[in-house]
N, C-alpha and C. Protein backbone atom coordinates (compact mmCIF):
# COMPACT_ATOMS: atom_id res chain seq x y z
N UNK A 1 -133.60 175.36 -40.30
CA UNK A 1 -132.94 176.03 -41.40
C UNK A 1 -131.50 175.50 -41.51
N UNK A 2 -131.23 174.87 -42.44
CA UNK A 2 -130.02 173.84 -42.56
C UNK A 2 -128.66 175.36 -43.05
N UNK A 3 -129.26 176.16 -43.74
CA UNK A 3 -127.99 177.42 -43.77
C UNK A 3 -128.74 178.58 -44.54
N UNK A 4 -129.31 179.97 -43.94
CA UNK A 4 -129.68 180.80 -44.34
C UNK A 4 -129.00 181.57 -45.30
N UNK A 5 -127.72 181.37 -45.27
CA UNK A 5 -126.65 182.23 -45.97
C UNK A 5 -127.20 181.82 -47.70
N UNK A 6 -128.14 180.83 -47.95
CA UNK A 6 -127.87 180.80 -49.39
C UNK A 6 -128.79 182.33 -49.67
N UNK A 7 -129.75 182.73 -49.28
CA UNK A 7 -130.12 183.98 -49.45
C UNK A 7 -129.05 185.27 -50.05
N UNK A 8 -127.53 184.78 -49.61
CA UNK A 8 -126.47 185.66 -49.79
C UNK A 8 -125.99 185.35 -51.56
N UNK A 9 -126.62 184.23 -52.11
CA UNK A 9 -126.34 183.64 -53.76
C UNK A 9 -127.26 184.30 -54.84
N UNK A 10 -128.66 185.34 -53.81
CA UNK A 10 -129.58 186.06 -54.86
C UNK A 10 -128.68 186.67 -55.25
N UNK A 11 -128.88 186.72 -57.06
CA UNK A 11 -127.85 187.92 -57.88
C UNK A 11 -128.72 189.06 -57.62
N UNK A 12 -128.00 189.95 -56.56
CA UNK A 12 -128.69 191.65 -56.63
C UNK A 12 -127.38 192.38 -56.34
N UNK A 13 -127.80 194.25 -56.60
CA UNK A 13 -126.28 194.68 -56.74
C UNK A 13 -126.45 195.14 -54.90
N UNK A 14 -125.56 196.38 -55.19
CA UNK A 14 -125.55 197.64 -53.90
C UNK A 14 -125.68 198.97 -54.47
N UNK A 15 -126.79 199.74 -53.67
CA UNK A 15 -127.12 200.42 -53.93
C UNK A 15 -126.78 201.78 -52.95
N UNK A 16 -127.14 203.17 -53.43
CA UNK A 16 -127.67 204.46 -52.32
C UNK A 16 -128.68 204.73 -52.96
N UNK A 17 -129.22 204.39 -51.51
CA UNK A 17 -130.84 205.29 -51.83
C UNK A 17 -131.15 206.59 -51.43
N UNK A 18 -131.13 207.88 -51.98
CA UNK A 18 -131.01 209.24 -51.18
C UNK A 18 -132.41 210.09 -51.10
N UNK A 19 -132.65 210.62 -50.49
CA UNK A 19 -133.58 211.56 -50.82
C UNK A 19 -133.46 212.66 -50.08
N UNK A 20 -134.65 213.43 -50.16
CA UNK A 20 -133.78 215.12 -49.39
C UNK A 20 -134.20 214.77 -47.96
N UNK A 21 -132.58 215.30 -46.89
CA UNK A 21 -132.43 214.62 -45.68
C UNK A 21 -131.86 213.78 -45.55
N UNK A 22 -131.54 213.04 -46.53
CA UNK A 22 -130.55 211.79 -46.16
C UNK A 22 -130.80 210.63 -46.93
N UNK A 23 -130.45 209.38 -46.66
CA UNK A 23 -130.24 208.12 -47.65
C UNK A 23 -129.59 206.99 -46.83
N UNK A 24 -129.29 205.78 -47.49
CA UNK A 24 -129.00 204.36 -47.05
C UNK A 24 -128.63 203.88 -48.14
N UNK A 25 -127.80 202.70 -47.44
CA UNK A 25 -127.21 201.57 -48.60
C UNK A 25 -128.52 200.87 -48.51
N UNK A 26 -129.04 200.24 -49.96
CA UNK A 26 -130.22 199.41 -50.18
C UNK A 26 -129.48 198.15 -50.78
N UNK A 27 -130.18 197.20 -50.68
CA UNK A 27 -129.95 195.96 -51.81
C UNK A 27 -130.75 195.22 -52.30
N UNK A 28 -131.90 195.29 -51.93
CA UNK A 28 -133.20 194.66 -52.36
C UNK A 28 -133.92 195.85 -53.61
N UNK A 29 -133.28 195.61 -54.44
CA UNK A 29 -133.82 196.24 -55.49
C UNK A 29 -133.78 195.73 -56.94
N UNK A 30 -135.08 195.89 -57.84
CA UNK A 30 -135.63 195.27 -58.99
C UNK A 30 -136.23 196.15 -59.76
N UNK A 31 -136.00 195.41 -61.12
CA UNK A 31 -136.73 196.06 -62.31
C UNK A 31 -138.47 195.40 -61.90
N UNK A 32 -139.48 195.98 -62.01
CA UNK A 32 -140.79 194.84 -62.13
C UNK A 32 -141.39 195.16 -62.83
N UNK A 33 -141.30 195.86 -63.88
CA UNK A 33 -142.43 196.36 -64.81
C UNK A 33 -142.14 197.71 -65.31
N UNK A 34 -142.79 198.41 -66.21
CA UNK A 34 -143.47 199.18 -67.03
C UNK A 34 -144.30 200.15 -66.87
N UNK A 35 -144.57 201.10 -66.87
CA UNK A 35 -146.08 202.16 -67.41
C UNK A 35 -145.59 203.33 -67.86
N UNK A 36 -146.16 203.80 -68.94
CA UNK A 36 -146.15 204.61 -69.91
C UNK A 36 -144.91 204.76 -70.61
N UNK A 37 -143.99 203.66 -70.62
CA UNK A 37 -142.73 203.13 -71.36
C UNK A 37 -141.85 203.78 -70.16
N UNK A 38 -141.83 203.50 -69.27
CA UNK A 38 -140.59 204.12 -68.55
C UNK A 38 -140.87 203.06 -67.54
N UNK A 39 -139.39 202.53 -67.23
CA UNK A 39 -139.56 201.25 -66.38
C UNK A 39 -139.52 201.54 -64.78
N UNK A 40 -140.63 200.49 -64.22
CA UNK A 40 -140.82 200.35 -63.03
C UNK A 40 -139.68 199.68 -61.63
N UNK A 41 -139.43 200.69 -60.93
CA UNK A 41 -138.07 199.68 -60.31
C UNK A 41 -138.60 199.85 -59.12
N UNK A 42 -138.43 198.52 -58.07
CA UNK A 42 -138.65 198.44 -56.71
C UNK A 42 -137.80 198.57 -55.82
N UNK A 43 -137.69 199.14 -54.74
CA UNK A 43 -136.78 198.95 -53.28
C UNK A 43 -137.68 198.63 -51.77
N UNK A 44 -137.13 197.33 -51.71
CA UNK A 44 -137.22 197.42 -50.00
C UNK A 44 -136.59 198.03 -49.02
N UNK A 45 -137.50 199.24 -48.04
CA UNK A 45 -136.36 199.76 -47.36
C UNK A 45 -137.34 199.51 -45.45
N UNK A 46 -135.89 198.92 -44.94
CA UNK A 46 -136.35 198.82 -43.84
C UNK A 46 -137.74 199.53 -42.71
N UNK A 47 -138.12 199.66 -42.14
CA UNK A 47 -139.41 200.31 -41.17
C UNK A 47 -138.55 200.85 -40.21
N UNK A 48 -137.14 200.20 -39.81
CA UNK A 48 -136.53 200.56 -38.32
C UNK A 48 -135.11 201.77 -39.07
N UNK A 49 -135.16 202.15 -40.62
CA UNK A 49 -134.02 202.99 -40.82
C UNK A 49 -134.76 204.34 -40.96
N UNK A 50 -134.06 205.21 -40.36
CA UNK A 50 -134.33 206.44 -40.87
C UNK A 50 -134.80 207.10 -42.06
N UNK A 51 -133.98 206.61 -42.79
CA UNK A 51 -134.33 206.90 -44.50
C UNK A 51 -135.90 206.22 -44.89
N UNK A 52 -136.54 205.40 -44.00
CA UNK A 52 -137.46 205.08 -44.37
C UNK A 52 -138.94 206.18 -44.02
N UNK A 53 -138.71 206.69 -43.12
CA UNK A 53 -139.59 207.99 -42.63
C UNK A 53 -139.06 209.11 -43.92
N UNK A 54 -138.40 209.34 -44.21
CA UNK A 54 -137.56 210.37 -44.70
C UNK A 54 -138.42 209.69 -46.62
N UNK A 55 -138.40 208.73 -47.01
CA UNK A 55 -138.78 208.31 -48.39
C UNK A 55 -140.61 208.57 -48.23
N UNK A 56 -140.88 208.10 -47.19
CA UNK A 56 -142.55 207.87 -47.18
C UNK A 56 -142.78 209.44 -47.49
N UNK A 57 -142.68 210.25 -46.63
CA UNK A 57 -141.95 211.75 -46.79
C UNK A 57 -141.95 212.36 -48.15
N UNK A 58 -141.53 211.96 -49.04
CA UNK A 58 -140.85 212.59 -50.10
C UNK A 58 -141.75 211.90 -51.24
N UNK A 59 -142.02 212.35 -52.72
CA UNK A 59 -142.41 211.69 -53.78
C UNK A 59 -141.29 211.39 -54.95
N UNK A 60 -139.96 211.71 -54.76
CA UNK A 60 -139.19 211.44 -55.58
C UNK A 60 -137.76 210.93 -54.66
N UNK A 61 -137.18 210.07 -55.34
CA UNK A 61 -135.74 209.49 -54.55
C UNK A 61 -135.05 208.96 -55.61
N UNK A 62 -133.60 208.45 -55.08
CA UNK A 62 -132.80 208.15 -56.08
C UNK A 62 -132.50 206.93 -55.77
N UNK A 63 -131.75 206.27 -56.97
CA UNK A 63 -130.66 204.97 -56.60
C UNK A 63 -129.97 204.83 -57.46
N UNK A 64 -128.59 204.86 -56.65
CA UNK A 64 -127.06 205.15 -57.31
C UNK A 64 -126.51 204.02 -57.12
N UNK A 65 -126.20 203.41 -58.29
CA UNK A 65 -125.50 202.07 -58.37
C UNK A 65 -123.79 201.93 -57.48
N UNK A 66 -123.64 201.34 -56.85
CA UNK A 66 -122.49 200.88 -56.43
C UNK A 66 -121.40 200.52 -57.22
N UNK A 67 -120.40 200.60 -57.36
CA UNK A 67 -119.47 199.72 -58.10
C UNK A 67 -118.03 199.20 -57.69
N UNK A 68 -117.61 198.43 -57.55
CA UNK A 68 -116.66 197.49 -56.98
C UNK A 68 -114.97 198.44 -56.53
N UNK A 69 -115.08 199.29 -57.51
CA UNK A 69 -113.96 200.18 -56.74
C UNK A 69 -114.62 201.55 -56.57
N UNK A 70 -115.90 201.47 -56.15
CA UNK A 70 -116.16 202.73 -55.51
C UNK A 70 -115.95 202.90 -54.00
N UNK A 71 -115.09 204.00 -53.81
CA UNK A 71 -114.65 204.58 -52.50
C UNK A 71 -115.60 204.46 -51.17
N UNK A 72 -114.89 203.17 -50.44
CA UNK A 72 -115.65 202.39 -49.26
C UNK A 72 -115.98 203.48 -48.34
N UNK A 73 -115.82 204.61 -48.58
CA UNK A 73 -116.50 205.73 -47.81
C UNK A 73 -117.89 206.36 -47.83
N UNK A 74 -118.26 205.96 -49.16
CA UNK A 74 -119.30 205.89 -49.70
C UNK A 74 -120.49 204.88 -48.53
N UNK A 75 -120.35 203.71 -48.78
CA UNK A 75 -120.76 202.67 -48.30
C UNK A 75 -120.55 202.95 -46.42
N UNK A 76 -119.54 203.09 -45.94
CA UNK A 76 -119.32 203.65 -44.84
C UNK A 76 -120.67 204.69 -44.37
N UNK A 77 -120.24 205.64 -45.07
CA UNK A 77 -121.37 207.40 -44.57
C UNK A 77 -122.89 206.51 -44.65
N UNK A 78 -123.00 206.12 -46.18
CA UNK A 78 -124.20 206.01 -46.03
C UNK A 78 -124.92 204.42 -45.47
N UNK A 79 -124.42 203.44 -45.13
CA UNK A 79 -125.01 201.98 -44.80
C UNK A 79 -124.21 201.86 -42.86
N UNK A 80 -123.55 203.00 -42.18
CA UNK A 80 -123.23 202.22 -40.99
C UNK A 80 -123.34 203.88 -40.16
N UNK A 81 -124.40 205.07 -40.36
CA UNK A 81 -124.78 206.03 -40.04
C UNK A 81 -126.15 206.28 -39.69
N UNK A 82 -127.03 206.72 -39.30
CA UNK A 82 -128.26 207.44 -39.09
C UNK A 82 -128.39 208.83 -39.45
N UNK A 83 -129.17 209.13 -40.53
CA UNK A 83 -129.96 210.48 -40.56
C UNK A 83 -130.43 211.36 -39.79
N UNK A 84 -130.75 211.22 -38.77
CA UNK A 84 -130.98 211.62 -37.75
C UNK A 84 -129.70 212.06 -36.73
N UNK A 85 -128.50 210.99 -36.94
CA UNK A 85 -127.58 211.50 -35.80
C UNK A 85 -126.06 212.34 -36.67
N UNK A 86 -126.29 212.67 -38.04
CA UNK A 86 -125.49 213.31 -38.96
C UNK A 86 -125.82 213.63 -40.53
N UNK A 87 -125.32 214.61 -40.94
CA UNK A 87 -125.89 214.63 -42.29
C UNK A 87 -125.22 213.88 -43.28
N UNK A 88 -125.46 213.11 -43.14
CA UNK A 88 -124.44 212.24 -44.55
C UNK A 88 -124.71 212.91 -46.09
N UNK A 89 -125.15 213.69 -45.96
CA UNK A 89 -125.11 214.21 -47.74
C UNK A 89 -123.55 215.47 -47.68
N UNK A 90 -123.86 215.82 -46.24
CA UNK A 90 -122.40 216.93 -46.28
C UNK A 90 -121.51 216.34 -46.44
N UNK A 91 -121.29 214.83 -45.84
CA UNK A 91 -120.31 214.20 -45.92
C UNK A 91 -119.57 213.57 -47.11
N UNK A 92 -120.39 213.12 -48.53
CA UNK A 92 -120.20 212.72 -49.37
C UNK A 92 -120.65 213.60 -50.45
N UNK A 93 -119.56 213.87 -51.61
CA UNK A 93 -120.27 214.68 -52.66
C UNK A 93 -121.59 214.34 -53.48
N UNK A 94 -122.10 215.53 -53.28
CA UNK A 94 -123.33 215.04 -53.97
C UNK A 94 -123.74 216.13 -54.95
N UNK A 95 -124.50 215.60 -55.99
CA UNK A 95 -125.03 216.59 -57.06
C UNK A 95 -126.94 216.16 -57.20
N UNK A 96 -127.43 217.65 -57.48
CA UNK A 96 -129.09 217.43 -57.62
C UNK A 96 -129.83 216.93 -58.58
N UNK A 97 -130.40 216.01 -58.59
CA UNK A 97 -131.53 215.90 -60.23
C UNK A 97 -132.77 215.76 -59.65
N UNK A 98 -133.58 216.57 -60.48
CA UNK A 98 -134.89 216.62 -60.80
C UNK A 98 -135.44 216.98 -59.19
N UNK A 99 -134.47 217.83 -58.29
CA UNK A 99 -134.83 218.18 -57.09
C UNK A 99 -134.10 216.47 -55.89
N UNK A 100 -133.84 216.19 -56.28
CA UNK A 100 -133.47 215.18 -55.75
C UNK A 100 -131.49 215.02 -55.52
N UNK A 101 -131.39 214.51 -54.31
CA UNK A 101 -129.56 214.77 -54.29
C UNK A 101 -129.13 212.89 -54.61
N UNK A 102 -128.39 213.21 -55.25
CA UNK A 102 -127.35 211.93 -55.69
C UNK A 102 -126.10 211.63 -55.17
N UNK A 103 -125.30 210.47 -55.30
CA UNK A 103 -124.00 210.27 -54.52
C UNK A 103 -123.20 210.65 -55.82
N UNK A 104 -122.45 211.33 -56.00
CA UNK A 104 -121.69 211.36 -57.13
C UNK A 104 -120.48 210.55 -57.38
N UNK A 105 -120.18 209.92 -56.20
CA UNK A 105 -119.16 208.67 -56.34
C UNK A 105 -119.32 207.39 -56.54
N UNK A 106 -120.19 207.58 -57.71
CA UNK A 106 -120.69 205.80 -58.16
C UNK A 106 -120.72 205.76 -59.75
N UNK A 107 -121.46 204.76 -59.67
CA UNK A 107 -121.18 204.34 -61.39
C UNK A 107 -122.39 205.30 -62.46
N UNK A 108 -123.85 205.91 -61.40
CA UNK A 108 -125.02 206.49 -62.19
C UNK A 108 -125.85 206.58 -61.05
N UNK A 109 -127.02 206.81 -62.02
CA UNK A 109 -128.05 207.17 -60.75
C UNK A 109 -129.34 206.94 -61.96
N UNK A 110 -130.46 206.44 -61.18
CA UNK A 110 -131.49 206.39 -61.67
C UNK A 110 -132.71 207.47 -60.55
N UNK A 111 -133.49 208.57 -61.10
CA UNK A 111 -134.48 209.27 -60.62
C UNK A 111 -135.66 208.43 -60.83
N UNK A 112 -136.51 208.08 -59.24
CA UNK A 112 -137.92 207.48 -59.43
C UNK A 112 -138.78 208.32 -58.56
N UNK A 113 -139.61 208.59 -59.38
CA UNK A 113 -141.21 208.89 -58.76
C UNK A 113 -142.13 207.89 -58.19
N UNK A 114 -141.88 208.06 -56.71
CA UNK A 114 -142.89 207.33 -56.15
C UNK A 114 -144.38 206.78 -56.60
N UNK A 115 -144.79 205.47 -56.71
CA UNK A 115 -145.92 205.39 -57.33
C UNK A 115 -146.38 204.56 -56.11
N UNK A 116 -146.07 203.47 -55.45
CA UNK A 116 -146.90 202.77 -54.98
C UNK A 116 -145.98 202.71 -53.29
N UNK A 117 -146.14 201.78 -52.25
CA UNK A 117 -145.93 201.53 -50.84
C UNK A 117 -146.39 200.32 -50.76
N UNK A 118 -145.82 199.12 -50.67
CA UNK A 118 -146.24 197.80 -50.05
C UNK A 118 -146.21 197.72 -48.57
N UNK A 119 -146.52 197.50 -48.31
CA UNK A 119 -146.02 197.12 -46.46
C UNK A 119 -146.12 195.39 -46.76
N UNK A 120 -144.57 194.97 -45.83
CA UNK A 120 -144.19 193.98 -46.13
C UNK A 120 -143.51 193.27 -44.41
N UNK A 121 -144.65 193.78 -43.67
CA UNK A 121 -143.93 193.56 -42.73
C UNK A 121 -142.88 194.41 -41.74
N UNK A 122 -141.55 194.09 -41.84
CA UNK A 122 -140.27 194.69 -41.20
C UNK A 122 -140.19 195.68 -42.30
N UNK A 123 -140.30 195.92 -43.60
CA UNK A 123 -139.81 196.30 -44.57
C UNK A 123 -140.79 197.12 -45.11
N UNK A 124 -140.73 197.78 -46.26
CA UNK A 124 -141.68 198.54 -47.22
C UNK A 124 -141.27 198.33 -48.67
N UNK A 125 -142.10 197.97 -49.14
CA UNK A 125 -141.81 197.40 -50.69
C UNK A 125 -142.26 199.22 -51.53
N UNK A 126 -141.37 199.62 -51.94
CA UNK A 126 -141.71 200.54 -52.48
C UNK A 126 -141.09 201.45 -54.21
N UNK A 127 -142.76 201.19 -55.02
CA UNK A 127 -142.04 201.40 -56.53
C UNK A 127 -142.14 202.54 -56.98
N UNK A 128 -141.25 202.42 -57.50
CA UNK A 128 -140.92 204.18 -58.43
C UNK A 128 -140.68 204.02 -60.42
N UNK A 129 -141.44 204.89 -60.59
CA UNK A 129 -141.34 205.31 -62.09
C UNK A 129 -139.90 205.28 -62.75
N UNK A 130 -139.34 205.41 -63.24
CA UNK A 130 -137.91 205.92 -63.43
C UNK A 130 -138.51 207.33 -64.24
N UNK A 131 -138.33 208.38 -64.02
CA UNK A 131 -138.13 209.62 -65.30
C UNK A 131 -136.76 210.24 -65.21
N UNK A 132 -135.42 209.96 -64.84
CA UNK A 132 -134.37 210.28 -65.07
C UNK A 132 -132.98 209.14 -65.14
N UNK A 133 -131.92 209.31 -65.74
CA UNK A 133 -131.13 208.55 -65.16
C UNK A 133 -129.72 208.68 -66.50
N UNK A 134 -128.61 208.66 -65.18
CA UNK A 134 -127.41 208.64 -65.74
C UNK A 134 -126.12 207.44 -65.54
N UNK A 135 -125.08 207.49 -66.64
CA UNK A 135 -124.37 206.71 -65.88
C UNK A 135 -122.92 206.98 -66.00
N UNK A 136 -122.58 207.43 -65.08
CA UNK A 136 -120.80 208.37 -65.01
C UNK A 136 -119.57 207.21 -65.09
N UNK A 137 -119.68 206.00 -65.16
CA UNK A 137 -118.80 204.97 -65.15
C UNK A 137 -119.16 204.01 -65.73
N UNK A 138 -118.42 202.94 -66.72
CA UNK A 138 -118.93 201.89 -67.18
C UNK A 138 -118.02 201.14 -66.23
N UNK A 139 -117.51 201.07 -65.25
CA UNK A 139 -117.03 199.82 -64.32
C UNK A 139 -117.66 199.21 -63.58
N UNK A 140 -117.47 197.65 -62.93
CA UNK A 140 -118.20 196.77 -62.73
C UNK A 140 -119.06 196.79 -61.57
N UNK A 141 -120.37 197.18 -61.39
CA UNK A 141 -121.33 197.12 -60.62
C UNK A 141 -121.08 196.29 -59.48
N UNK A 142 -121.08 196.65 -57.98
CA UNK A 142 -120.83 195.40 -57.00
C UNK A 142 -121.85 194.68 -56.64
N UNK A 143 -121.55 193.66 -56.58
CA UNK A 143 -122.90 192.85 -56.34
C UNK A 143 -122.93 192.61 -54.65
N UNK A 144 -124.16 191.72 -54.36
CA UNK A 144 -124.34 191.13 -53.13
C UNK A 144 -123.30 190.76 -52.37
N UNK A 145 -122.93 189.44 -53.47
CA UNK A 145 -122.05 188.46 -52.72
C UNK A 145 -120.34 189.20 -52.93
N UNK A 146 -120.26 190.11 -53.95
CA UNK A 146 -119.50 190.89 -53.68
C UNK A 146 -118.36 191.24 -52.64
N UNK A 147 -119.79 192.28 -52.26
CA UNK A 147 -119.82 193.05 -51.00
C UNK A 147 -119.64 192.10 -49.56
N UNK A 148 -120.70 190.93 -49.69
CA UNK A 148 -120.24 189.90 -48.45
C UNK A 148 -118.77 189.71 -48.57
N UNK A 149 -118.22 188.80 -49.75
CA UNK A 149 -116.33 188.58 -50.00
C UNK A 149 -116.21 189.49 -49.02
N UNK A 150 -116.14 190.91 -49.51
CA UNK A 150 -115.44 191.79 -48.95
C UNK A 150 -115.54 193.06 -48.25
N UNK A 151 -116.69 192.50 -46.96
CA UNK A 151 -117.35 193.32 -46.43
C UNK A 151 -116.47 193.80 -45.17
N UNK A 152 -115.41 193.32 -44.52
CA UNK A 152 -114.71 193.61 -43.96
C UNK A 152 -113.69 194.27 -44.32
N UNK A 153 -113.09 194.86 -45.33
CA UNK A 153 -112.03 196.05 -46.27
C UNK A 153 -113.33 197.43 -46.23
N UNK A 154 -114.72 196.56 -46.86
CA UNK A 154 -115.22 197.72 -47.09
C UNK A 154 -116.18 198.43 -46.22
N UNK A 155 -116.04 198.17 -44.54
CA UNK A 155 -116.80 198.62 -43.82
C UNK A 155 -116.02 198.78 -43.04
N UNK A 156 -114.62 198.94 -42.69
CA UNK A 156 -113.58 199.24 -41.88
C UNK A 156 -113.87 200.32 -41.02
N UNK A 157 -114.24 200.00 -40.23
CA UNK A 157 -115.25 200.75 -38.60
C UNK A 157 -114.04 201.77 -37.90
N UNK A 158 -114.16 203.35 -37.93
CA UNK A 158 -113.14 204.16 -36.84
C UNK A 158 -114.21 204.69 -36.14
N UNK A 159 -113.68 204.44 -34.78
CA UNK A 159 -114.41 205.09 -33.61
C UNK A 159 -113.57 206.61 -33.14
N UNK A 160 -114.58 207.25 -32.39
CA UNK A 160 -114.17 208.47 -32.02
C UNK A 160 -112.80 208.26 -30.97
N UNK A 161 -112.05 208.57 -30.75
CA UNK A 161 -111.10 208.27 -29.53
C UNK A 161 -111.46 209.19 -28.18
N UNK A 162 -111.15 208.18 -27.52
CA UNK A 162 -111.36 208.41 -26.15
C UNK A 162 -113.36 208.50 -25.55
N UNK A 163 -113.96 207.48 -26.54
CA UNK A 163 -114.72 207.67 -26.54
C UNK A 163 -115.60 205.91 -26.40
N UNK A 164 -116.40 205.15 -25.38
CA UNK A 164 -116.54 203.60 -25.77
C UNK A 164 -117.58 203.58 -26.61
N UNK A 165 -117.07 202.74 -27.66
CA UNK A 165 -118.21 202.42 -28.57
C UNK A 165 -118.31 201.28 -28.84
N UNK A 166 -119.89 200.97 -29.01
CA UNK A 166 -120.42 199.33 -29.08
C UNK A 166 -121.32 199.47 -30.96
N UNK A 167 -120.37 198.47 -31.36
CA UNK A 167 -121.11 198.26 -32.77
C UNK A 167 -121.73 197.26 -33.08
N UNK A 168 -122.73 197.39 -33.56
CA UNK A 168 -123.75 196.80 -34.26
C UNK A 168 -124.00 195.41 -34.75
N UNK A 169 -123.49 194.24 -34.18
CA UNK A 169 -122.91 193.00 -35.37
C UNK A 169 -123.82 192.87 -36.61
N UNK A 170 -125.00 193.26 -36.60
CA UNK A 170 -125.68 193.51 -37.95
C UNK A 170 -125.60 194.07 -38.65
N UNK A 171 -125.15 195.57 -38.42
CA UNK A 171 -125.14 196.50 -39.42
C UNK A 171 -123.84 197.58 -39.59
N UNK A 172 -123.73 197.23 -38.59
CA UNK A 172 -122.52 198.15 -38.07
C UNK A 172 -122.33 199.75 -37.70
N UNK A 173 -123.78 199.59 -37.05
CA UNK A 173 -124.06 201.27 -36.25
C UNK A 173 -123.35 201.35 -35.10
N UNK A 174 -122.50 202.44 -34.51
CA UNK A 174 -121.66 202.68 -33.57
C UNK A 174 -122.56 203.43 -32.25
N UNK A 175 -122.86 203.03 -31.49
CA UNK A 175 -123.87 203.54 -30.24
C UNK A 175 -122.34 204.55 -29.04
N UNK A 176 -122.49 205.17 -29.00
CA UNK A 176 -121.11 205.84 -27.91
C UNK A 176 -121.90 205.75 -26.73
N UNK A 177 -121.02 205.76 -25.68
CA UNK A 177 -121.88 205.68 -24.12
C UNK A 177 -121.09 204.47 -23.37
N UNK A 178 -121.02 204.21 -22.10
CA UNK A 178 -120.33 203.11 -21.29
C UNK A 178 -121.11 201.94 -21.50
N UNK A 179 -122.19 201.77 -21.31
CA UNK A 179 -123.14 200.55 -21.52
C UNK A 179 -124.10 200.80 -22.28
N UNK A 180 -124.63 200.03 -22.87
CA UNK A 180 -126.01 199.85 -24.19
C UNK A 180 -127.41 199.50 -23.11
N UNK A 181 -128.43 201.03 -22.99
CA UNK A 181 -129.50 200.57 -22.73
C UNK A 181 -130.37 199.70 -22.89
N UNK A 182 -130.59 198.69 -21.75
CA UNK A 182 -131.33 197.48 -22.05
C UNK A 182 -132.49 197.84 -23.05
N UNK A 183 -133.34 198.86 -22.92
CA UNK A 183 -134.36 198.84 -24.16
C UNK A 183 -133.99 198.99 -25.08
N UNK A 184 -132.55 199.50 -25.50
CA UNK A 184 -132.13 200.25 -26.98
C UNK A 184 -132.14 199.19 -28.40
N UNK A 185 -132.81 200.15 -29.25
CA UNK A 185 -132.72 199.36 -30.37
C UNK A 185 -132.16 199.90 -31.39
N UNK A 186 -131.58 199.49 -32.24
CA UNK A 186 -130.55 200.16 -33.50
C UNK A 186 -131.60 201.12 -34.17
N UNK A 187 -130.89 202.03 -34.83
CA UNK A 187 -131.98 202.88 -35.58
C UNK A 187 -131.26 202.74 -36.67
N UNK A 188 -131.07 201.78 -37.38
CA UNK A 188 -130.45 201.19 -38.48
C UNK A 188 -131.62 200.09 -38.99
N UNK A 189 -130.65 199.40 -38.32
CA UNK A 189 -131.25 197.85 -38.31
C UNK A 189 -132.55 197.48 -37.48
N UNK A 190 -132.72 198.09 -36.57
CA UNK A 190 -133.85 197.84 -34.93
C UNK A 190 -133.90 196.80 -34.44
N UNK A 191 -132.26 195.92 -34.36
CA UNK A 191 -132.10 194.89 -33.28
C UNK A 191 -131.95 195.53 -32.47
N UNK A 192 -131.44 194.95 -31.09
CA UNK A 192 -131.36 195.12 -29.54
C UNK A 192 -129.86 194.77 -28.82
N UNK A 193 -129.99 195.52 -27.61
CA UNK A 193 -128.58 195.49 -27.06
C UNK A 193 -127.79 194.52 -27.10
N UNK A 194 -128.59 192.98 -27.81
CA UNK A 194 -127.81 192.07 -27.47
C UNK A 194 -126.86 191.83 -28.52
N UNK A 195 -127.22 192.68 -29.87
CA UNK A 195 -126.36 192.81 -31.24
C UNK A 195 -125.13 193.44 -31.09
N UNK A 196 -124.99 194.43 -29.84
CA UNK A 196 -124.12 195.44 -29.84
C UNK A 196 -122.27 194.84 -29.07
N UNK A 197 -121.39 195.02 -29.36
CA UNK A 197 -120.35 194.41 -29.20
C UNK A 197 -119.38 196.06 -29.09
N UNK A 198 -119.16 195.60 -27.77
CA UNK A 198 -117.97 196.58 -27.59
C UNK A 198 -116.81 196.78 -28.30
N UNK A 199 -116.26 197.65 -28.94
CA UNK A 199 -115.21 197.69 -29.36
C UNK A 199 -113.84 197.82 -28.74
N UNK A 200 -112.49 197.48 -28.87
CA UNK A 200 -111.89 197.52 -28.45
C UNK A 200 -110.93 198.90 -29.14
């Protein structure tokens, strides 16, 4: 592989994907189609994130567009956290549609009804109906490569004090504890201790 990074040149945006219990930053997401005039949109969401038990779970979820000066806290709570180890919906304002909770600090939100489940491997290809959707901002949607530019402003990592923490070089999940169990695997991402980098 002469440079994987061109993968980082697909035009796709940033997303939250929420559903009841919790949510994730997504980015693998597409329009693919149609049925009964309401358009079909896809998300891949990891097998090793929380939110992915939590969607299989549920028949309705959201996705709230990102946008370039939306508050890196956003992106923070929900893309470098676990569902399981905090509630990130307390943490970020959120409002309900159609039974479903939204990030209210973004540009809109689109409501999908689960229709189908790919299994794709590491991943789950999974499409939803659209039957709702709003949009609270016309400012500029962040994209991929975006977010790469400026993924270091917008993932600016605080650890607990007095406390050692080893983060994630993939994803940027914070593990607390003196050493990283040799079996441990991210419940983010589901790499292994060897991803994890002490912080200073």
């Amino acid at each position: 592989m002469k440079n994987s990074k061109i993968t980082r040149k697909i035009t796709q945006g940033m997303y939250v994907l929420t559903v009841k219990g919790g949510g994730c930053v997504v980015d693998a997401v597409a329009r693919v189609g149609s049925r009964d005039d309401a358009p079909l949109i896809s998300v891949a969401v990891a097998k090793a994130n929380h939110s992915h038990q939590l969607l299989a779970e549920n028949e309705k979820f959201a996705l709230s567009v990102i946008g370039e000066q939306t508050d890196p806290e956003v992106i923070q709570v929900f893309g470098f956290n676990c569902s399981k180890d905090c509630d990130k919906l307390a943490k970020i304002e959120t409002i309900e549609v159609e039974d479903v909770p939204v990030a209210k600090a973004t540009l809109g939100y689109m409501i999908l009804e689960k229709i189908d489940a790919i299994d794709m491997g590491t991943h789950t290809l999974y499409i939803g109906k659209l039957i709702e959707g709003d949009i609270f901002s016309d400012d500029e949607p962040m994209s991929y490569v975006y977010y790469q530019e400026h993924k270091d402003d917008l993932t600016r990592i605080t650890t607990k004090k007095d406390q050692t923490a080893w983060v994630c070089t993939a994803c940027g999940y914070i593990y607390y504890g003196e050493t990283v169990p040799d079996d441990y695997k991210c419940p983010l991402c589901g790499l292994g201790k060897e991803y994890f980098k002490k912080k200073d």
